[in-house]
PDB file of N, CA and C in Angstrom:
ATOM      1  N   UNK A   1       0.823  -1.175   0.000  1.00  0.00           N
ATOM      2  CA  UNK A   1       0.000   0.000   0.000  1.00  0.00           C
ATOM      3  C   UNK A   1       0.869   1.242   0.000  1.00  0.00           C
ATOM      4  N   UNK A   2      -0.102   2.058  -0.119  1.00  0.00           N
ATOM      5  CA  UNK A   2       0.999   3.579  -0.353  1.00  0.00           C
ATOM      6  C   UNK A   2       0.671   4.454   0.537  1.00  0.00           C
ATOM      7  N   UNK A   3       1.888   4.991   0.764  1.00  0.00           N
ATOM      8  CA  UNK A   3       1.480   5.820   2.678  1.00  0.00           C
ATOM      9  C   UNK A   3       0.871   7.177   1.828  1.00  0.00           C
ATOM     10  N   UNK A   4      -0.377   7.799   2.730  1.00  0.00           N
ATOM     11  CA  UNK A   4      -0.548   8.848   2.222  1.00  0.00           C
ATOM     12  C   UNK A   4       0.117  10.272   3.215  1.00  0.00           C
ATOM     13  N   UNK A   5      -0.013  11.604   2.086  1.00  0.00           N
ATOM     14  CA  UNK A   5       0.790  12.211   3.034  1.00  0.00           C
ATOM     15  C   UNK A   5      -0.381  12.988   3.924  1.00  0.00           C
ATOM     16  N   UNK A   6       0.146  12.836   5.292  1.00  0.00           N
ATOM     17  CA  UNK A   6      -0.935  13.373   6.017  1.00  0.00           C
ATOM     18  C   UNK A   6      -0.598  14.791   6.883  1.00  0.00           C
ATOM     19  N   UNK A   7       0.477  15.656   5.787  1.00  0.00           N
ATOM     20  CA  UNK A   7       1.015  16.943   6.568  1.00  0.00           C
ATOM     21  C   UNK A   7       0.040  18.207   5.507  1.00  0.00           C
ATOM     22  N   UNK A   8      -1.146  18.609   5.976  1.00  0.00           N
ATOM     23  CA  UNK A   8      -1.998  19.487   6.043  1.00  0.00           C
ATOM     24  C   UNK A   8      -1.741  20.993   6.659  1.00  0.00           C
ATOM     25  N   UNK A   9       0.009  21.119   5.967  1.00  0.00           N
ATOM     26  CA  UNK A   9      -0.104  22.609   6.459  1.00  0.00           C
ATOM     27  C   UNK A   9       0.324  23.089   5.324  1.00  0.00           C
ATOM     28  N   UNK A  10      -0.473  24.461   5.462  1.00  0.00           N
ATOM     29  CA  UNK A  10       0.005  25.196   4.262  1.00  0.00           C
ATOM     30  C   UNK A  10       0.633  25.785   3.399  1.00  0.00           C
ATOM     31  N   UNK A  11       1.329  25.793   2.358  1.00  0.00           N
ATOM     32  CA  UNK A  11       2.488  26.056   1.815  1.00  0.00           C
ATOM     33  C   UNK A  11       2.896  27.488   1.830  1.00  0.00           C
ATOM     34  N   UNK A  12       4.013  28.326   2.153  1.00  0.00           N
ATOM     35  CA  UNK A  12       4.514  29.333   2.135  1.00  0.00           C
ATOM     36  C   UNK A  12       4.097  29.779   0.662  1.00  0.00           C
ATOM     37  N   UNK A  13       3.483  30.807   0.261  1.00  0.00           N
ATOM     38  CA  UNK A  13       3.637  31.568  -1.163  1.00  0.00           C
ATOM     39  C   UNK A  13       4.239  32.790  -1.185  1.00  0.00           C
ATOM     40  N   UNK A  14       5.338  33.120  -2.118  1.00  0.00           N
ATOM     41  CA  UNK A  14       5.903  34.122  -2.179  1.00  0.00           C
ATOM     42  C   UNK A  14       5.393  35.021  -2.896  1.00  0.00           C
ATOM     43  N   UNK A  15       5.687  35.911  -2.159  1.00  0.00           N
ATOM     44  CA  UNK A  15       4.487  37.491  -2.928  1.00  0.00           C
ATOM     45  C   UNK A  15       5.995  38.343  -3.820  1.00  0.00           C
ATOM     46  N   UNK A  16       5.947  38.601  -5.008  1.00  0.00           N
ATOM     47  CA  UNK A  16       6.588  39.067  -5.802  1.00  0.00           C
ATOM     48  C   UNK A  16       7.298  40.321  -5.697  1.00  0.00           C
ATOM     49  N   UNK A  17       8.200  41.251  -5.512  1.00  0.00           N
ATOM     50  CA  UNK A  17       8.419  42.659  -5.206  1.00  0.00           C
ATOM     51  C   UNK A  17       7.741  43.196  -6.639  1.00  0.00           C
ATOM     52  N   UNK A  18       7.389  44.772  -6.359  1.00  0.00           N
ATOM     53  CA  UNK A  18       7.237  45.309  -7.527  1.00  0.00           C
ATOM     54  C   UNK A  18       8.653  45.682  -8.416  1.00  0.00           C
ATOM     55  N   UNK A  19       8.074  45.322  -9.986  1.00  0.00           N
ATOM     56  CA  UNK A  19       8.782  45.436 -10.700  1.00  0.00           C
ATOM     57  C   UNK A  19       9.539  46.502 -10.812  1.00  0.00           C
ATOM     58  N   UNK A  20      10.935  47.029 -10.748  1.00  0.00           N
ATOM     59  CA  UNK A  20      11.728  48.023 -10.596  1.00  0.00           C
ATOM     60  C   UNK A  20      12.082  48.797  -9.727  1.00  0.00           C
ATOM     61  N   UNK A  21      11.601  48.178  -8.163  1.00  0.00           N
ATOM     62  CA  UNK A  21      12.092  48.291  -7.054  1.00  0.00           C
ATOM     63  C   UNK A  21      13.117  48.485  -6.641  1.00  0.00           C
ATOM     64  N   UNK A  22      13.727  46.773  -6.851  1.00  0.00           N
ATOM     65  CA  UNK A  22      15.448  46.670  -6.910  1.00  0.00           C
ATOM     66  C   UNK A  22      16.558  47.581  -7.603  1.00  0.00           C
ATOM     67  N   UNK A  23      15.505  47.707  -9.015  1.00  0.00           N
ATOM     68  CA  UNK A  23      16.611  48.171  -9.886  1.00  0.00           C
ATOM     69  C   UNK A  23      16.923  49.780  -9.586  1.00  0.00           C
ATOM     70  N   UNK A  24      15.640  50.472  -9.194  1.00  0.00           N
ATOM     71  CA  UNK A  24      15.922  51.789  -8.887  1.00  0.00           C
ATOM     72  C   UNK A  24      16.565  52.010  -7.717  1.00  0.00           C
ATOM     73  N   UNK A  25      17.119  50.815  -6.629  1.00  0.00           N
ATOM     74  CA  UNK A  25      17.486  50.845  -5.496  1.00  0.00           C
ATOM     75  C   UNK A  25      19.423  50.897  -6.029  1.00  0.00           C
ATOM     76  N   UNK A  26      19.195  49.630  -7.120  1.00  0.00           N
ATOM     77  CA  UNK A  26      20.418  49.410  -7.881  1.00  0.00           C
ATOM     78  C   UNK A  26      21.217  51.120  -7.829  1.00  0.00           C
ATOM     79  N   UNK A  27      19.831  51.830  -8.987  1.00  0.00           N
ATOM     80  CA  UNK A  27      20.696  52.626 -10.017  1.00  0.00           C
ATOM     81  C   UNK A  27      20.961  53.971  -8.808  1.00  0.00           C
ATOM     82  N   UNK A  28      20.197  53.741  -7.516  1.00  0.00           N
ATOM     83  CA  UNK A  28      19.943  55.180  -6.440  1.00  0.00           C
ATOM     84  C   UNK A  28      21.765  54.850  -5.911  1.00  0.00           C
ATOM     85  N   UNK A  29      21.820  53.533  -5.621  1.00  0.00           N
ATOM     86  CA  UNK A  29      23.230  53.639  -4.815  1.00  0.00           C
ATOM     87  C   UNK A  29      24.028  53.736  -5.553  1.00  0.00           C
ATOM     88  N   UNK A  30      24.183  53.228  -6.866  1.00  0.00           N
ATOM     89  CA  UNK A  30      25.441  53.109  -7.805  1.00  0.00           C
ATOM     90  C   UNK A  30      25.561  54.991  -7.745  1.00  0.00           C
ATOM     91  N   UNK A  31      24.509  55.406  -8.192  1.00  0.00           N
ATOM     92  CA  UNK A  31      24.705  56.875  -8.144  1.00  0.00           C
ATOM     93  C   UNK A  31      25.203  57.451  -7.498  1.00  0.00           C
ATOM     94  N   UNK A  32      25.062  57.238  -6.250  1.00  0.00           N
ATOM     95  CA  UNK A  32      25.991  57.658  -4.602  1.00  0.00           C
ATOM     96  C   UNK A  32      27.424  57.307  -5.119  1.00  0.00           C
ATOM     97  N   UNK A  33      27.653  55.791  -4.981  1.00  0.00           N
ATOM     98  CA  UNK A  33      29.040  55.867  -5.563  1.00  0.00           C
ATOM     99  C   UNK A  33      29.677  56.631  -6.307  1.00  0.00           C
ATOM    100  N   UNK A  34      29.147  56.807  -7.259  1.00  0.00           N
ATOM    101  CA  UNK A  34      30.298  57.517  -8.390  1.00  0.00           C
ATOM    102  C   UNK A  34      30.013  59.162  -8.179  1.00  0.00           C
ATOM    103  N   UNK A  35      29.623  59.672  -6.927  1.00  0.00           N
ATOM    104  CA  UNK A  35      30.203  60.921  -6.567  1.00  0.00           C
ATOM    105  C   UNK A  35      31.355  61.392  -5.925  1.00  0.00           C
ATOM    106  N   UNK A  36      31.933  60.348  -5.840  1.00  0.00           N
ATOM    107  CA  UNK A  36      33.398  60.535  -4.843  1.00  0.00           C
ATOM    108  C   UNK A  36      34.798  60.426  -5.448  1.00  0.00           C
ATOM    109  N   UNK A  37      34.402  59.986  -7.248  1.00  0.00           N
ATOM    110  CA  UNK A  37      35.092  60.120  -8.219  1.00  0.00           C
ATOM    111  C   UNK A  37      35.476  61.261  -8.440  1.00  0.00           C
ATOM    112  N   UNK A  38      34.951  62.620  -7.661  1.00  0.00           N
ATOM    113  CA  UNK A  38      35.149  63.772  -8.828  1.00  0.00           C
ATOM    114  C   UNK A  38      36.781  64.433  -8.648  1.00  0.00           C
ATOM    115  N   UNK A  39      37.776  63.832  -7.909  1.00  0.00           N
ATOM    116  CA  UNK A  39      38.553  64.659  -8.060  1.00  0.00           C
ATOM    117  C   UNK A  39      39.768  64.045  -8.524  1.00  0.00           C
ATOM    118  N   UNK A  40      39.534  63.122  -9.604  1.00  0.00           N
ATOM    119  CA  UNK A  40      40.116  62.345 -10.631  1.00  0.00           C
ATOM    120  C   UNK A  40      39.641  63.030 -11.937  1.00  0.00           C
ATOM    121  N   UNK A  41      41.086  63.827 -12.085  1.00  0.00           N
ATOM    122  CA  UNK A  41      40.173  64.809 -13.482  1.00  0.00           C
ATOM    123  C   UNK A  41      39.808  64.406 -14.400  1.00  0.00           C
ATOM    124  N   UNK A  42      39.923  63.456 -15.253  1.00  0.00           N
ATOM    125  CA  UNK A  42      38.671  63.425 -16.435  1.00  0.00           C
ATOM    126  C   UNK A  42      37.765  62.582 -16.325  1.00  0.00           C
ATOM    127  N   UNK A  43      38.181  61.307 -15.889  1.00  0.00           N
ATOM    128  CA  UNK A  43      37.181  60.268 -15.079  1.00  0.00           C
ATOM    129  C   UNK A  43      36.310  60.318 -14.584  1.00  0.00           C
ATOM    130  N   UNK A  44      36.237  61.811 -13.130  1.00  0.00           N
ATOM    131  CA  UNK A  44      35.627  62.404 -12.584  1.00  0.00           C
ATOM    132  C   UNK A  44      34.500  62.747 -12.950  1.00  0.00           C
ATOM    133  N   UNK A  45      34.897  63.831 -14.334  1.00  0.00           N
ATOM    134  CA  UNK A  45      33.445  63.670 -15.442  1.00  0.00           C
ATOM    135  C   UNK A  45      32.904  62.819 -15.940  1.00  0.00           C
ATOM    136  N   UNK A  46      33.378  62.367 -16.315  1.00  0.00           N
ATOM    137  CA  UNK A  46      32.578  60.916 -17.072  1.00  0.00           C
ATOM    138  C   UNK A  46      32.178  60.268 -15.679  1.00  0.00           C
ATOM    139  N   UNK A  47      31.942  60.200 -14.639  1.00  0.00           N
ATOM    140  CA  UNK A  47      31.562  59.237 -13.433  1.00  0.00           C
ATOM    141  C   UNK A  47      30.239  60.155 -13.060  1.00  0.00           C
ATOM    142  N   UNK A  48      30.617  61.527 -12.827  1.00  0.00           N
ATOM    143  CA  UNK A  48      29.525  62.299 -12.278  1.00  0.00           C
ATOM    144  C   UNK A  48      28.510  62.566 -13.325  1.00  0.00           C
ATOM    145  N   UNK A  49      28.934  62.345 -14.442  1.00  0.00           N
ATOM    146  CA  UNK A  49      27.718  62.709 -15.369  1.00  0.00           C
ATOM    147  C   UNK A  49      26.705  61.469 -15.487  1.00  0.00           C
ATOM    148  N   UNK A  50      27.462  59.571 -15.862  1.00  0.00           N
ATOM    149  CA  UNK A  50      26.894  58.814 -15.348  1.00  0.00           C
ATOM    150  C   UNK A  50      26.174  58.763 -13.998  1.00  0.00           C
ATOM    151  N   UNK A  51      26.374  59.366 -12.844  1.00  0.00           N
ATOM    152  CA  UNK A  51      26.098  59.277 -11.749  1.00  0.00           C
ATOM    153  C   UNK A  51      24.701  60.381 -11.812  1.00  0.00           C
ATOM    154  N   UNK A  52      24.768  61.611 -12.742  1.00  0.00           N
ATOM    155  CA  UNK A  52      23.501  62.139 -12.924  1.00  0.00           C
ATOM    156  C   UNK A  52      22.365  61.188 -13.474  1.00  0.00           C
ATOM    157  N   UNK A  53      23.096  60.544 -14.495  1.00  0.00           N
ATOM    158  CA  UNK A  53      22.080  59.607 -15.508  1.00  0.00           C
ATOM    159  C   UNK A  53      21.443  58.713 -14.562  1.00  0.00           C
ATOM    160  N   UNK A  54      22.186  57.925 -13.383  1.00  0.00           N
ATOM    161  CA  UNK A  54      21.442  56.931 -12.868  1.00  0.00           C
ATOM    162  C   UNK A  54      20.167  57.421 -11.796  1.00  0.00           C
ATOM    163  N   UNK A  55      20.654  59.040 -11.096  1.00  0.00           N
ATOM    164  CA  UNK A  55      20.120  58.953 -10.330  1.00  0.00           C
ATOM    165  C   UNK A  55      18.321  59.755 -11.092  1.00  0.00           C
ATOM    166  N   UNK A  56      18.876  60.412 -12.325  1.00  0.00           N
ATOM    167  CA  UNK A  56      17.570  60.576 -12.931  1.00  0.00           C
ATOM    168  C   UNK A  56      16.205  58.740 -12.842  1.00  0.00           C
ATOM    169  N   UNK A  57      17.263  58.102 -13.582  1.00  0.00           N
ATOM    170  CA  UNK A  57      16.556  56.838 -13.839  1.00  0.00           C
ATOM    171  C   UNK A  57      16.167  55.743 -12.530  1.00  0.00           C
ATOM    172  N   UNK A  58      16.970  55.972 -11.418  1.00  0.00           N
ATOM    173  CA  UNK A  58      16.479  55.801  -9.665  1.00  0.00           C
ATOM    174  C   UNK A  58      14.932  56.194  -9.505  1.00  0.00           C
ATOM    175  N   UNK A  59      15.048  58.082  -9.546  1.00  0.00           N
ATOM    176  CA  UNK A  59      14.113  58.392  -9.359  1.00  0.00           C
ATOM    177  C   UNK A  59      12.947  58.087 -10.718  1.00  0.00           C
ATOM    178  N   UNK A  60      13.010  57.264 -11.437  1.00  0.00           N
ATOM    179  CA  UNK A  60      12.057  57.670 -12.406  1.00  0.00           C
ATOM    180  C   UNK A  60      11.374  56.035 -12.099  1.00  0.00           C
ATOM    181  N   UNK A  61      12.427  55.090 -12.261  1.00  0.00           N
ATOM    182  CA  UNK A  61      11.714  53.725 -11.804  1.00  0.00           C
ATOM    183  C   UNK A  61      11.053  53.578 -10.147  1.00  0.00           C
ATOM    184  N   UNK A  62      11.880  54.446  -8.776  1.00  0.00           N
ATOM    185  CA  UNK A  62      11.440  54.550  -7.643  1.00  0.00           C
ATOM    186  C   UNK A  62       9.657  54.917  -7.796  1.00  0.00           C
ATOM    187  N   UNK A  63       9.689  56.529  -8.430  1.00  0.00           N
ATOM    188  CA  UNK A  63       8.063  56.539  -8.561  1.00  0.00           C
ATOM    189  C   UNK A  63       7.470  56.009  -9.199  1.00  0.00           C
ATOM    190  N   UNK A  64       7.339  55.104 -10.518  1.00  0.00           N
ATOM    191  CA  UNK A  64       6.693  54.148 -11.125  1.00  0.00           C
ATOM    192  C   UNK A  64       6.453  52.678 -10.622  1.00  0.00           C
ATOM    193  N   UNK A  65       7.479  52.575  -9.744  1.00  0.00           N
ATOM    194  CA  UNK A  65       7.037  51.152  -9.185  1.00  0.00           C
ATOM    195  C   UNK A  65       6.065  51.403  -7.643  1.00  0.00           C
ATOM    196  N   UNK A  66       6.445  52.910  -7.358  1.00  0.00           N
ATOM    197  CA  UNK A  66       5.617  53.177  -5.961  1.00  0.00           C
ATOM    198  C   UNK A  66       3.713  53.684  -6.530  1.00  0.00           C
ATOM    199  N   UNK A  67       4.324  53.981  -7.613  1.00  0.00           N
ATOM    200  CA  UNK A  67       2.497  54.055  -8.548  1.00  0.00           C
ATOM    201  C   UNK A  67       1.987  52.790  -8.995  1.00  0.00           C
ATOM    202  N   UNK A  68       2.707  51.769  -9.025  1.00  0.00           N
ATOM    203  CA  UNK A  68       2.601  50.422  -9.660  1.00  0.00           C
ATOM    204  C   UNK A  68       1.760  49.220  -8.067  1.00  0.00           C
ATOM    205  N   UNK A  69       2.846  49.664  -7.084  1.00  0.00           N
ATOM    206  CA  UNK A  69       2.203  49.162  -5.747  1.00  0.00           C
ATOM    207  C   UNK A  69       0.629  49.610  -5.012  1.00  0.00           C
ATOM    208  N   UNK A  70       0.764  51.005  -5.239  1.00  0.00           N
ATOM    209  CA  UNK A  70      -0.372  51.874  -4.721  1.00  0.00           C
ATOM    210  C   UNK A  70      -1.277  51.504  -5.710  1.00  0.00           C
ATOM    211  N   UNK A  71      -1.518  50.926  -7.001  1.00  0.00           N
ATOM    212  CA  UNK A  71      -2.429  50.405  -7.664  1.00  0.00           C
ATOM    213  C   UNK A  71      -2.844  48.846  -7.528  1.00  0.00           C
ATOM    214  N   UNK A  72      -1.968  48.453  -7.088  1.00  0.00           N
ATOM    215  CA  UNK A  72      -2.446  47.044  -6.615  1.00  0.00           C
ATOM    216  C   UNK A  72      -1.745  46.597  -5.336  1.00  0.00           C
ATOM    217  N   UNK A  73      -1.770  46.658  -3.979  1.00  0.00           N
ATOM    218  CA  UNK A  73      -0.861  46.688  -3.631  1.00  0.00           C
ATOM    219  C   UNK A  73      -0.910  45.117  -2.495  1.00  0.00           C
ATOM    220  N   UNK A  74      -2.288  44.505  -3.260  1.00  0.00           N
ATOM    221  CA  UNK A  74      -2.156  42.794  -2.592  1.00  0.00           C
ATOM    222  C   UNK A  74      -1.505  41.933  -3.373  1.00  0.00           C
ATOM    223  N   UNK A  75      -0.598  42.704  -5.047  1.00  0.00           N
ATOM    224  CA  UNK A  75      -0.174  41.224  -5.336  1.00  0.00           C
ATOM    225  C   UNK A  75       1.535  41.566  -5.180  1.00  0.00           C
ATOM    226  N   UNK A  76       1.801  42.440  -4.749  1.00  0.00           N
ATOM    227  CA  UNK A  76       3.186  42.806  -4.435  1.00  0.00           C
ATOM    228  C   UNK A  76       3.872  42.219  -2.594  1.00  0.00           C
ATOM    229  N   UNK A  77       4.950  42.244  -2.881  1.00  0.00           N
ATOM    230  CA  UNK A  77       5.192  42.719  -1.333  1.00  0.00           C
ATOM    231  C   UNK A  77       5.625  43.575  -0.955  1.00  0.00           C
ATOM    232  N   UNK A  78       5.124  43.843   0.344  1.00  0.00           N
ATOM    233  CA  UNK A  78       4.943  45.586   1.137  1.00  0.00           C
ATOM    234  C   UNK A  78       6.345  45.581   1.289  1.00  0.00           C
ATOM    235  N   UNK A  79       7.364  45.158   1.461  1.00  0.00           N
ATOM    236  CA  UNK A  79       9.018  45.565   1.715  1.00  0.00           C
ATOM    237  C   UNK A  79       9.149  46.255   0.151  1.00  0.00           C
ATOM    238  N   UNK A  80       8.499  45.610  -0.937  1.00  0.00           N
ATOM    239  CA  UNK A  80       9.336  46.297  -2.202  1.00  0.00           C
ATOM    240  C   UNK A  80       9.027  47.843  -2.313  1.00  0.00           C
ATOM    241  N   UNK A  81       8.048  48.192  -1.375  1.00  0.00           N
ATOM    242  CA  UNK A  81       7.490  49.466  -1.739  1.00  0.00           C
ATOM    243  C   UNK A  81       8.451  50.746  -1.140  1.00  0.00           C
ATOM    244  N   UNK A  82       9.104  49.990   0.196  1.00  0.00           N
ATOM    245  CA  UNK A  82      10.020  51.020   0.721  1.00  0.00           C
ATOM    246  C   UNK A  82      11.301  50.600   0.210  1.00  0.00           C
ATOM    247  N   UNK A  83      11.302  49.229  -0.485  1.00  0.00           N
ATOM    248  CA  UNK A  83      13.008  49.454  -2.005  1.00  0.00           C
ATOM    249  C   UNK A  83      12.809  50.626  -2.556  1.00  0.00           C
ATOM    250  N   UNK A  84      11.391  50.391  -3.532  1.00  0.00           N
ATOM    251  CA  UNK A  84      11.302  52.135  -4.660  1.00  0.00           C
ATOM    252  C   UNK A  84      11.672  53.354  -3.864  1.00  0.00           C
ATOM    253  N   UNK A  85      10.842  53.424  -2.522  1.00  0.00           N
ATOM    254  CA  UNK A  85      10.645  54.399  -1.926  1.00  0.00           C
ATOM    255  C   UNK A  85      12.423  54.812  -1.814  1.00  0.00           C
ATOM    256  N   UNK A  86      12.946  54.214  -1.372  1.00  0.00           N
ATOM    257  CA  UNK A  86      14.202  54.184  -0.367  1.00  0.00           C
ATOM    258  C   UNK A  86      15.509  54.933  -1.961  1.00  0.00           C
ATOM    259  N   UNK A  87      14.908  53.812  -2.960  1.00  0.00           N
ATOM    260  CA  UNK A  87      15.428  54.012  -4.850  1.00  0.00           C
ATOM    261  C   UNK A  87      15.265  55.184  -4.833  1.00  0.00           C
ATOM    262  N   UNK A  88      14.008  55.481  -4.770  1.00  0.00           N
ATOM    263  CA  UNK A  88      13.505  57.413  -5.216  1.00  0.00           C
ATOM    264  C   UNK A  88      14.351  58.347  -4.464  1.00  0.00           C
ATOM    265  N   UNK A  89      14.688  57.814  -3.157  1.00  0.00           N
ATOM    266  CA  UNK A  89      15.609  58.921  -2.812  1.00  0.00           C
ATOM    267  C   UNK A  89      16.829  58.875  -2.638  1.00  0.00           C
ATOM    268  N   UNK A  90      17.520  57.521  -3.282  1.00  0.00           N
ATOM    269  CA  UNK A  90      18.801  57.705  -2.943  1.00  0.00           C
ATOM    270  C   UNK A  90      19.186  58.318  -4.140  1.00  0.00           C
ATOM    271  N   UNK A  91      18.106  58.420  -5.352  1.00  0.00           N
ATOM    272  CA  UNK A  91      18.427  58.872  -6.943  1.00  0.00           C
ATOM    273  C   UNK A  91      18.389  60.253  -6.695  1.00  0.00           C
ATOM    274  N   UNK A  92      17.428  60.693  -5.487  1.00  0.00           N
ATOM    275  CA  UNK A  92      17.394  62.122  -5.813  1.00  0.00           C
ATOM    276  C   UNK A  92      18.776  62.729  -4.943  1.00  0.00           C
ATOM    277  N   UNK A  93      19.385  61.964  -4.126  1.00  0.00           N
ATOM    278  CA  UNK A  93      20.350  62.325  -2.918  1.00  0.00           C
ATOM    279  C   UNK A  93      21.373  62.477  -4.036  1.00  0.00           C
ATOM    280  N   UNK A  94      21.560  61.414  -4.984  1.00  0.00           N
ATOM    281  CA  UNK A  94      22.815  61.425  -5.721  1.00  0.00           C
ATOM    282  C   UNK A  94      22.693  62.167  -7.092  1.00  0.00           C
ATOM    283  N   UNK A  95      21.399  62.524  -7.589  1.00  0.00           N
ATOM    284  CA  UNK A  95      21.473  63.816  -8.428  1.00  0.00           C
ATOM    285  C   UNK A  95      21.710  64.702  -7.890  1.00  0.00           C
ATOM    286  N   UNK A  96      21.440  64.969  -6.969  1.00  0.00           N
ATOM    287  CA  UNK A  96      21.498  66.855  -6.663  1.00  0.00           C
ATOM    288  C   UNK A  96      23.476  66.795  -6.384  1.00  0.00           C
ATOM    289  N   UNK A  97      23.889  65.627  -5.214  1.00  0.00           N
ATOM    290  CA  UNK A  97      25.345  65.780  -5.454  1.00  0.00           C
ATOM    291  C   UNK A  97      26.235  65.427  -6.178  1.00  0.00           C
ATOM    292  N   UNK A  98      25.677  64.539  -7.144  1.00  0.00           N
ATOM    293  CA  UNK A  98      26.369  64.695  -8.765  1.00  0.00           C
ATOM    294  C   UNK A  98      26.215  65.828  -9.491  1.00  0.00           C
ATOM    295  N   UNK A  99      25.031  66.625  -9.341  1.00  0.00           N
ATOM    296  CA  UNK A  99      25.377  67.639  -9.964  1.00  0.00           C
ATOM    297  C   UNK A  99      26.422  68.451  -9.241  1.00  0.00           C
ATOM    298  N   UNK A 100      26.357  68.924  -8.100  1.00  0.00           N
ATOM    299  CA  UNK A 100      27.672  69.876  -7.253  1.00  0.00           C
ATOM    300  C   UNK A 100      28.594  69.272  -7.711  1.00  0.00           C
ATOM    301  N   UNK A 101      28.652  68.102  -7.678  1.00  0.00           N
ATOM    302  CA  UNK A 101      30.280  67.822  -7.658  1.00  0.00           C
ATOM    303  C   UNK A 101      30.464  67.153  -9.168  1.00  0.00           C
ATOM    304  N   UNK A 102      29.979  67.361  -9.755  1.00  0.00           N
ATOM    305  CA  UNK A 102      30.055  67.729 -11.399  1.00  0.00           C
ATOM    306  C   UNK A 102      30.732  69.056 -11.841  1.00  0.00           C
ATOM    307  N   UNK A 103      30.355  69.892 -11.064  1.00  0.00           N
ATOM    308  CA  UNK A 103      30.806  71.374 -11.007  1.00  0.00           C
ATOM    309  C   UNK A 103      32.092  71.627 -10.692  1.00  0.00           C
ATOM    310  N   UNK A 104      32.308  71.013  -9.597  1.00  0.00           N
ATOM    311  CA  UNK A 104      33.951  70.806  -8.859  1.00  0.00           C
ATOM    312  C   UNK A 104      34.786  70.107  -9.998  1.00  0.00           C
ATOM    313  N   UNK A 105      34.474  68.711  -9.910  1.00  0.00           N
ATOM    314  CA  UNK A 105      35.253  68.027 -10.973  1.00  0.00           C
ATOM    315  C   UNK A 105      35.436  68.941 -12.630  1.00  0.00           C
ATOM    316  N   UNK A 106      34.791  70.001 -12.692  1.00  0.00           N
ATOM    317  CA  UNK A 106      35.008  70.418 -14.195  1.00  0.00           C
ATOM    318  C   UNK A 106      36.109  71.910 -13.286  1.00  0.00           C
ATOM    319  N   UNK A 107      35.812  71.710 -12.325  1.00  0.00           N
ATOM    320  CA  UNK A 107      37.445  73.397 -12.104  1.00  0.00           C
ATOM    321  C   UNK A 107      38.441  72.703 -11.496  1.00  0.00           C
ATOM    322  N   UNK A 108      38.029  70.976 -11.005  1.00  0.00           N
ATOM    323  CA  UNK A 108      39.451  70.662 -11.021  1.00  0.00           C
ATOM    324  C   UNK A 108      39.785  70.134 -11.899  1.00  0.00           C
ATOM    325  N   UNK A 109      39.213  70.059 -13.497  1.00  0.00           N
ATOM    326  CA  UNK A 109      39.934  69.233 -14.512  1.00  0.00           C
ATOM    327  C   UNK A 109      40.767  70.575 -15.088  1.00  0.00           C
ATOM    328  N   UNK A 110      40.036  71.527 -15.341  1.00  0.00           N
ATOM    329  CA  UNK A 110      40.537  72.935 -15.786  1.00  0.00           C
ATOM    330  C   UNK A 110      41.837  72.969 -15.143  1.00  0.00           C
ATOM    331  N   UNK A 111      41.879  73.146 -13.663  1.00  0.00           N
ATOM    332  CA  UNK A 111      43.013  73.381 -12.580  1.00  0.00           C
ATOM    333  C   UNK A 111      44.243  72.505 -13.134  1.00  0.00           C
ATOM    334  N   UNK A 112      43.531  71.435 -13.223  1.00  0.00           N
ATOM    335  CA  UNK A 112      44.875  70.108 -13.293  1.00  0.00           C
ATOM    336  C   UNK A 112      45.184  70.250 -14.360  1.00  0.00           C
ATOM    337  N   UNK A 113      44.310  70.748 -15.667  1.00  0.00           N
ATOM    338  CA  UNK A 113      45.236  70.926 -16.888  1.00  0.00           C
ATOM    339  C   UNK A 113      45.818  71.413 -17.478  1.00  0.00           C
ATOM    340  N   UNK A 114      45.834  72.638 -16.572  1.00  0.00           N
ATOM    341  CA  UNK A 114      46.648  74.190 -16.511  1.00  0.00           C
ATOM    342  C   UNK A 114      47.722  73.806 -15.872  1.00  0.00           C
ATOM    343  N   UNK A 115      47.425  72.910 -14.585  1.00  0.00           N
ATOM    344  CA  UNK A 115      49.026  73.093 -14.030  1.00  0.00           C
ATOM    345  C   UNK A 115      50.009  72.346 -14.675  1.00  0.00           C
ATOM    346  N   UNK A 116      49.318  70.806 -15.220  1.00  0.00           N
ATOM    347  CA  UNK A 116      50.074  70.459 -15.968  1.00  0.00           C
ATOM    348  C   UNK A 116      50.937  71.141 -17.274  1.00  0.00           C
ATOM    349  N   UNK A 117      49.905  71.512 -17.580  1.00  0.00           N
ATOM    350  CA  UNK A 117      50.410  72.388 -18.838  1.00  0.00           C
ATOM    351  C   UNK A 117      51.376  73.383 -18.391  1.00  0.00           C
ATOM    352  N   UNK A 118      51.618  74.288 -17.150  1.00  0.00           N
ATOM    353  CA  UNK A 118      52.549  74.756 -16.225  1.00  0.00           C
ATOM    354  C   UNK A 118      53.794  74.064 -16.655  1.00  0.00           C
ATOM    355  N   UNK A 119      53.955  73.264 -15.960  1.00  0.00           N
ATOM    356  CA  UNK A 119      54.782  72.397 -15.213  1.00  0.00           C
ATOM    357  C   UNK A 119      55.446  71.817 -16.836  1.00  0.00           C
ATOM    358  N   UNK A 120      55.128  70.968 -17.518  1.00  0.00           N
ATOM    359  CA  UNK A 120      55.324  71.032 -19.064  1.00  0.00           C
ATOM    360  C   UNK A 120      56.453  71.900 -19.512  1.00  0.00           C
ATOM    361  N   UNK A 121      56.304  73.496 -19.664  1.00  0.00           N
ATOM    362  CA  UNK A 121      57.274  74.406 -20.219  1.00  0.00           C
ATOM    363  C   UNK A 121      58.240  74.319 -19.375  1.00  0.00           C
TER     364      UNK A 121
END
């Protein structure tokens, strides 16, 4: 005979994060990072300007996935909502100081390429 199974408890179901949660959480911190690049002169630019780009696209997936939850918000799970949330502002923390220090990094590329150019003759 065949044993039947007699464990009648209910299976764990995993509730899905909203879509672009993570990623705007991704693109909010990467953005943070690459503000501390700026006083590597040309790099600097190219890091802080990427670092504008991500934190635009942080904040753009943060509020679309927090409009995406607030429209349905029983087939998501409630942690993904404070990922976007948390995304939305680390994009906006690291735009506003990618832009400052976008600013810096372009008078210390100027600076550094003057002195070099100095130092040269």
């Amino acid at each position: 005979m065949e044993e039947q199974n007699t464990n009648t408890q209910p299976q764990a179901q995993t509730v899905p994060p909203v879509p672009g949660a993570i990623m705007a959480l991704v693109f909010g911190i990467i953005s943070l990072v690459f503000i501390w690049f700026f006083l590597v002169p040309f790099l600097g630019l190219v890091l802080n300007i990427t670092g504008l780009i991500l934190g635009i696209l942080a904040m753009k997936k943060g509020k679309k996935a927090m409009l995406d939850f607030e429209a349905t918000p029983d087939i998501f799970s409630k942690g993904s909502f404070g990922l976007s949330k948390l995304g939305k502002v680390f994009g906006l923390i690291g735009l506003i100081l990618n832009a400052i220090f976008l600013i810096v990094s372009i008078i210390t590329s100027i600076l550094g390429g003057a002195f070099f150019s100095y130092i040269a003759k």
